[in-house]
C-alpha atoms as a PDB file:
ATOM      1  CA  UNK A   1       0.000   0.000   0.000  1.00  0.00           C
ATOM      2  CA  UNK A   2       1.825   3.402  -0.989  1.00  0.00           C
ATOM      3  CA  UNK A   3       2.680   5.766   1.438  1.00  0.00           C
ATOM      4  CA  UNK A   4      -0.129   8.944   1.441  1.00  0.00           C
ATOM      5  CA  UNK A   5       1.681  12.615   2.370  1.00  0.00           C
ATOM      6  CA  UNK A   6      -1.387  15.392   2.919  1.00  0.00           C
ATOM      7  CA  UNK A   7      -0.375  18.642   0.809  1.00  0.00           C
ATOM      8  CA  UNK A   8      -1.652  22.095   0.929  1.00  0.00           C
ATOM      9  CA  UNK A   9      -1.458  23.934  -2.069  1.00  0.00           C
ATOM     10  CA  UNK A  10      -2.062  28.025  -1.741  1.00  0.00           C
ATOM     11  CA  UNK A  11      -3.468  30.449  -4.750  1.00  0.00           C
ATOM     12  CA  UNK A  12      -1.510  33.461  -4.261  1.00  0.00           C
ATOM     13  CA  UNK A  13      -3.016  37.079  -5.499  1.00  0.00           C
ATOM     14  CA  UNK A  14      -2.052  39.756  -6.914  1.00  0.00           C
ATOM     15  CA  UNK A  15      -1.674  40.945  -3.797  1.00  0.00           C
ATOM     16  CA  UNK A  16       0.956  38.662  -2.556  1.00  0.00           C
ATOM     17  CA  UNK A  17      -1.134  36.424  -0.124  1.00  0.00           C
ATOM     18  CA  UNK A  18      -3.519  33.917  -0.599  1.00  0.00           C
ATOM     19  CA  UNK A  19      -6.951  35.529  -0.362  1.00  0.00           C
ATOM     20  CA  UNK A  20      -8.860  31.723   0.215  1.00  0.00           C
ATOM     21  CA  UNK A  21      -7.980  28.385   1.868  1.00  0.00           C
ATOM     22  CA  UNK A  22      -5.482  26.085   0.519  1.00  0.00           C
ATOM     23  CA  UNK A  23      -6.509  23.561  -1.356  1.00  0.00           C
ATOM     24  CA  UNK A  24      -5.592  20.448   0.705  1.00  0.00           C
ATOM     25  CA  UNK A  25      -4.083  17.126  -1.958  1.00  0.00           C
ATOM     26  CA  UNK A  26      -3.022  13.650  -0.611  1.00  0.00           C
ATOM     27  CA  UNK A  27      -0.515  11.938  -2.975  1.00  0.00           C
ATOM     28  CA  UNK A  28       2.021   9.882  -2.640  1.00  0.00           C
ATOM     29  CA  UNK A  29       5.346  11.911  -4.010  1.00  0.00           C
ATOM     30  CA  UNK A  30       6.134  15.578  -3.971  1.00  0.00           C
ATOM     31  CA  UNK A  31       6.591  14.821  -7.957  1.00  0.00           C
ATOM     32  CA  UNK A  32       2.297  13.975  -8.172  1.00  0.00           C
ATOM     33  CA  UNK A  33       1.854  16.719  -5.568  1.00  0.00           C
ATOM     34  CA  UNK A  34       4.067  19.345  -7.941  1.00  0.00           C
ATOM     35  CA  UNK A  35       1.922  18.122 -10.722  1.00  0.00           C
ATOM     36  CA  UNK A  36      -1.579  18.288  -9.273  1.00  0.00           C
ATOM     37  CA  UNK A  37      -0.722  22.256  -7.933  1.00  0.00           C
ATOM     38  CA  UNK A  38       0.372  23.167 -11.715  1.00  0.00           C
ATOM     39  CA  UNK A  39      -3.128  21.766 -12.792  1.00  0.00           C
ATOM     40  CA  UNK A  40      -4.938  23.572  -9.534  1.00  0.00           C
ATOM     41  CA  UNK A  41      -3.093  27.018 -10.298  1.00  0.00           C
ATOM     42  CA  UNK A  42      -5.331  27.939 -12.958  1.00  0.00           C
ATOM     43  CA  UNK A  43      -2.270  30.606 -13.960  1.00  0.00           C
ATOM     44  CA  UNK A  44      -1.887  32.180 -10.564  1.00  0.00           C
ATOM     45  CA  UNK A  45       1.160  31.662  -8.404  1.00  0.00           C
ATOM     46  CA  UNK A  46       0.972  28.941  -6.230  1.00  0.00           C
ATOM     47  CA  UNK A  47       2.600  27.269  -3.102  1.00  0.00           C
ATOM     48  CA  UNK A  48       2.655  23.783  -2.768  1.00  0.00           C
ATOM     49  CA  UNK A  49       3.335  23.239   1.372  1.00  0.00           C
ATOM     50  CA  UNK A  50       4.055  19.295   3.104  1.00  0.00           C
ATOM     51  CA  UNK A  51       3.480  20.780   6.546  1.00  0.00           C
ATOM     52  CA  UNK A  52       5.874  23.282   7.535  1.00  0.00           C
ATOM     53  CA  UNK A  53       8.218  22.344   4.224  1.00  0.00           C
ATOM     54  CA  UNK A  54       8.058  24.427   1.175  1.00  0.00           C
ATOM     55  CA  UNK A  55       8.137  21.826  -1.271  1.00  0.00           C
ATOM     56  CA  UNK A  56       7.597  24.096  -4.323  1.00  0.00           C
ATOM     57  CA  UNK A  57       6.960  28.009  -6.111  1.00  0.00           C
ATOM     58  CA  UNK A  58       5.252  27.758  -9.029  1.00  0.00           C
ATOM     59  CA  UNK A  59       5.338  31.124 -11.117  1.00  0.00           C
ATOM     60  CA  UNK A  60       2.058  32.671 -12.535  1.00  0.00           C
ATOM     61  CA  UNK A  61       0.992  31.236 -16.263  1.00  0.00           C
ATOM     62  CA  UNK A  62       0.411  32.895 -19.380  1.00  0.00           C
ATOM     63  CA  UNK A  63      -2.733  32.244 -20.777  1.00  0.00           C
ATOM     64  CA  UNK A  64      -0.841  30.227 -23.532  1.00  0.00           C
ATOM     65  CA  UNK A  65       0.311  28.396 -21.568  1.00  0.00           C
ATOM     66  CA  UNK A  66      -2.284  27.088 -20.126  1.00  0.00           C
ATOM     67  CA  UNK A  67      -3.558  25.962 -22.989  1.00  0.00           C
ATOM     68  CA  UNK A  68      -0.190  24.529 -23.852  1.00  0.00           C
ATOM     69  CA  UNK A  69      -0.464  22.028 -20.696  1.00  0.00           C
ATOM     70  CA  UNK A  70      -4.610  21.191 -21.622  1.00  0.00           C
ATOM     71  CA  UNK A  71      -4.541  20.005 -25.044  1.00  0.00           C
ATOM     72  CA  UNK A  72      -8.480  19.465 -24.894  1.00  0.00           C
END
């Protein structure tokens, strides 16, 4: 049975802070957890937190790419 690690994965604003809750993941490797906050960004910036460890920054999109990572 893998091994489950509980993410939290913050939208950050314009603003510089994240104006809602974080989106909490479970997955089993920072590597799915990287990938599921790319696809939960929706082009903003976003954190991607294991706890108190700063696993990832992921810098804001361009609209083309966005559509570059959904090819439907």
């Amino acid at each position: 049975m893998p091994d489950y690690k509980v993410y939290k994965v913050y939208l950050i604003g314009d603003e510089g802070h994240s104006p809602e809750e974080p989106e909490i993941i479970t997955c089993t490797s920072d590597q799915e957890a990287a990938s599921r906050a790319v696809d939960l960004s929706s082009g903003k910036v976003a954190e991607l937190w294991q706890g108190t460890r700063l696993v990832a920054i992921f810098p804001k999109r361009s609209e083309e790419m966005q559509r570059r990572r959904r090819p439907f």
